[in-house]
C-alpha atoms as a PDB file:
ATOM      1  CA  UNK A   1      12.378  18.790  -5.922  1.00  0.00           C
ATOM      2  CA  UNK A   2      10.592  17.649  -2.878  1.00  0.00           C
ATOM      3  CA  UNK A   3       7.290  17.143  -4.310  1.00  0.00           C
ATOM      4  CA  UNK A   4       7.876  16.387  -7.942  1.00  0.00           C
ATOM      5  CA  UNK A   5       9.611  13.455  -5.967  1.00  0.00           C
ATOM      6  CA  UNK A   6       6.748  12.155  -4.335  1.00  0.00           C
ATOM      7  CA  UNK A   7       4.621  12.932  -7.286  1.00  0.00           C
ATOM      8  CA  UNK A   8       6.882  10.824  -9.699  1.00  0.00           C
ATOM      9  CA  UNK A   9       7.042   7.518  -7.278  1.00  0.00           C
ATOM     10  CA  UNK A  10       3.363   7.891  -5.460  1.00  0.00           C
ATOM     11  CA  UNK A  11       1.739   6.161  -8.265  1.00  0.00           C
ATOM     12  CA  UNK A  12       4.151   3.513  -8.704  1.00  0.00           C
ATOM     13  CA  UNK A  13       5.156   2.568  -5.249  1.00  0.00           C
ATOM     14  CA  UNK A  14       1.742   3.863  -3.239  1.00  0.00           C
ATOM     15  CA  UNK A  15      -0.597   2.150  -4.907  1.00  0.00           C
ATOM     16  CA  UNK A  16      -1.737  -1.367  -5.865  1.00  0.00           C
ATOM     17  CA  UNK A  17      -3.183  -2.300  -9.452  1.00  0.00           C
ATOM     18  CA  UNK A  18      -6.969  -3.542  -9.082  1.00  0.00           C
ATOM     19  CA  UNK A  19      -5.929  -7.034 -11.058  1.00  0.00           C
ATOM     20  CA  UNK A  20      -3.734  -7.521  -8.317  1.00  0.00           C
ATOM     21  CA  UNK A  21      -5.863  -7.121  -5.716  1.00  0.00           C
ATOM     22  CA  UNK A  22      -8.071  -9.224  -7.501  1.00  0.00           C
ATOM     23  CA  UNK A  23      -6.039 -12.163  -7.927  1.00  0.00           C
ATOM     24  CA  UNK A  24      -4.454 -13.790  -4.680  1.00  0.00           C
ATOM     25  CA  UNK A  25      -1.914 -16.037  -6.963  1.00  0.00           C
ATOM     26  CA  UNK A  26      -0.898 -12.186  -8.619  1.00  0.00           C
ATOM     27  CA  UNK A  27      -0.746 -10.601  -4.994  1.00  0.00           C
ATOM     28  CA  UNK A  28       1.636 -13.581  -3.405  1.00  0.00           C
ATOM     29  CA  UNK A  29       3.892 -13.137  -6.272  1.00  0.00           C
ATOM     30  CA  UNK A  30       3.777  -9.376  -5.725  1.00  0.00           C
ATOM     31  CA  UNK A  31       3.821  -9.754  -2.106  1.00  0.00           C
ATOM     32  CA  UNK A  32       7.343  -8.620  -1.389  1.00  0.00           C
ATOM     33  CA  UNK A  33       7.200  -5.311  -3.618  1.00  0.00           C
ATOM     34  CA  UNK A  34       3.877  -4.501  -1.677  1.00  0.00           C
ATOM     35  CA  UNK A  35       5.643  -5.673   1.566  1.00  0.00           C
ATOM     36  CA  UNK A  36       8.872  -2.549   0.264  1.00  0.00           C
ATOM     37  CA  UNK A  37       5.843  -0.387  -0.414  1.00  0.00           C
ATOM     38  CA  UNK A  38       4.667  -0.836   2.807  1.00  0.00           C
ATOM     39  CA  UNK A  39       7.927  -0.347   4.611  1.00  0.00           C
ATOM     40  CA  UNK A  40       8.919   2.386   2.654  1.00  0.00           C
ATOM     41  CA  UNK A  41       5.847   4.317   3.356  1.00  0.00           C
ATOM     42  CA  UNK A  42       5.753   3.708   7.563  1.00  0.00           C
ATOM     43  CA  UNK A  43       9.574   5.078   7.190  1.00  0.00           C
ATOM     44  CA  UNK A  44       8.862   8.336   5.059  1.00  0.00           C
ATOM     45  CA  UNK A  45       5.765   8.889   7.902  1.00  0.00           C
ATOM     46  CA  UNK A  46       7.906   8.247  10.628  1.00  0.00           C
ATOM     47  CA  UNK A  47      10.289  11.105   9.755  1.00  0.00           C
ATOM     48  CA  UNK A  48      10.308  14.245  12.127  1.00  0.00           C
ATOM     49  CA  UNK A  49      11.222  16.249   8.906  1.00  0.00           C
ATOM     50  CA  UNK A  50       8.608  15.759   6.095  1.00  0.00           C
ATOM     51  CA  UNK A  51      10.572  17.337   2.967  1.00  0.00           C
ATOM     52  CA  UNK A  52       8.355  15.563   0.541  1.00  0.00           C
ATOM     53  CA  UNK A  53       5.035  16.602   1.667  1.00  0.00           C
ATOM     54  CA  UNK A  54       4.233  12.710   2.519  1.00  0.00           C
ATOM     55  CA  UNK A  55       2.735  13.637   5.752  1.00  0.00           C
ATOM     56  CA  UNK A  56       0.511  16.336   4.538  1.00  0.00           C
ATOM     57  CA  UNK A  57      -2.888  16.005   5.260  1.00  0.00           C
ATOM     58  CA  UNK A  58      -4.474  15.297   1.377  1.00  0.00           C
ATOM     59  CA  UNK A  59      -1.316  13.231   0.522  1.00  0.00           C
ATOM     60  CA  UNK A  60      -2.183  10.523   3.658  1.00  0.00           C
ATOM     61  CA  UNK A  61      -6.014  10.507   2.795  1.00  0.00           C
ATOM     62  CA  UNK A  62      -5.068   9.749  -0.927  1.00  0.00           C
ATOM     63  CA  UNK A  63      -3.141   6.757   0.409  1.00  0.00           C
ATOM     64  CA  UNK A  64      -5.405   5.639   2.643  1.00  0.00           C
ATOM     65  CA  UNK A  65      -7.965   5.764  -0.176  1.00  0.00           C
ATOM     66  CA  UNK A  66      -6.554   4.540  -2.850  1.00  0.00           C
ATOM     67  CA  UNK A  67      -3.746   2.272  -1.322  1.00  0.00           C
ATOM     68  CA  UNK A  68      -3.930   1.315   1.998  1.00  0.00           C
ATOM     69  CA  UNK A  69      -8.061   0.683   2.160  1.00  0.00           C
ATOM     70  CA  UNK A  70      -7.992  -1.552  -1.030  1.00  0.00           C
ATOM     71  CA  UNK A  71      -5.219  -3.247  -0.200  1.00  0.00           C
ATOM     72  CA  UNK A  72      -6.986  -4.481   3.438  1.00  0.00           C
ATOM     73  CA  UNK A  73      -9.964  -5.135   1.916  1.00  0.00           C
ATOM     74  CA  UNK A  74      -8.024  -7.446  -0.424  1.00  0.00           C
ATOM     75  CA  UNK A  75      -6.446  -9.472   2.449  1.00  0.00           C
ATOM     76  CA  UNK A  76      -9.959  -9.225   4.375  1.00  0.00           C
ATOM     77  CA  UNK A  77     -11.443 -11.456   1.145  1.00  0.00           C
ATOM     78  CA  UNK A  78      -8.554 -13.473   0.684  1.00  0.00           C
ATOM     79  CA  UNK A  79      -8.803 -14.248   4.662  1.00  0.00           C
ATOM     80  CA  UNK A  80     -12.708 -14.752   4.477  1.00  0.00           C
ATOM     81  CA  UNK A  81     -11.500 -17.353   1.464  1.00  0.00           C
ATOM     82  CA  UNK A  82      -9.011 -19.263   2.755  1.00  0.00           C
ATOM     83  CA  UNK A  83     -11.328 -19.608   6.661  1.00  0.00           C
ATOM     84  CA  UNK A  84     -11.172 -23.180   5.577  1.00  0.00           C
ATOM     85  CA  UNK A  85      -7.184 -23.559   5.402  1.00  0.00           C
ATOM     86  CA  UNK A  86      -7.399 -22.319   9.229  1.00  0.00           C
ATOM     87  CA  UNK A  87      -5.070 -19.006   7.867  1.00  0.00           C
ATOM     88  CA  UNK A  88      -5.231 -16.619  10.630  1.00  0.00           C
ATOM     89  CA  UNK A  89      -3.307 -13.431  11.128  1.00  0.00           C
END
């Protein structure tokens, strides 16, 4: 069960749809499901037991890849945009 679990929810909840990285209006309104996402994701790694195979070496460089990299570079641009509005982090 453990890994048809992550399988099922690891391209729903671990990753981000390119339109919405491409649009900040889309992202804001997203922004708390990414901000669950997020939290649900530093919980599951911060487990001593890892039942779903969310620790396993492939499964984090998948997420880094194809989650966690786009999504920074997405807040990098919208950061580098907004310089003007003095938005800092």
């Amino acid at each position: 069960m453990g890994e048809s679990f992550l399988t099922q929810i690891q391209g729903c909840v671990f990753r981000v749809p390119e339109e919405t990285l491409g649009d900040e209006d889309v992202a804001l309104e997203q922004a708390s499901f990414i901000i669950e996402c997020l939290s649900l994701y530093r919980l599951l790694m911060l487990r001593n037991e890892d039942k779903i195979g969310v620790q396993e070496a492939q499964h984090r460089e998948d997420t880094y890849k194809e989650w966690l990299l786009p999504l920074r570079s997405a807040v990098e641009t919208w950061i580098a945009g907004n310089e003007d509005d003095a938005v800092s982090i």
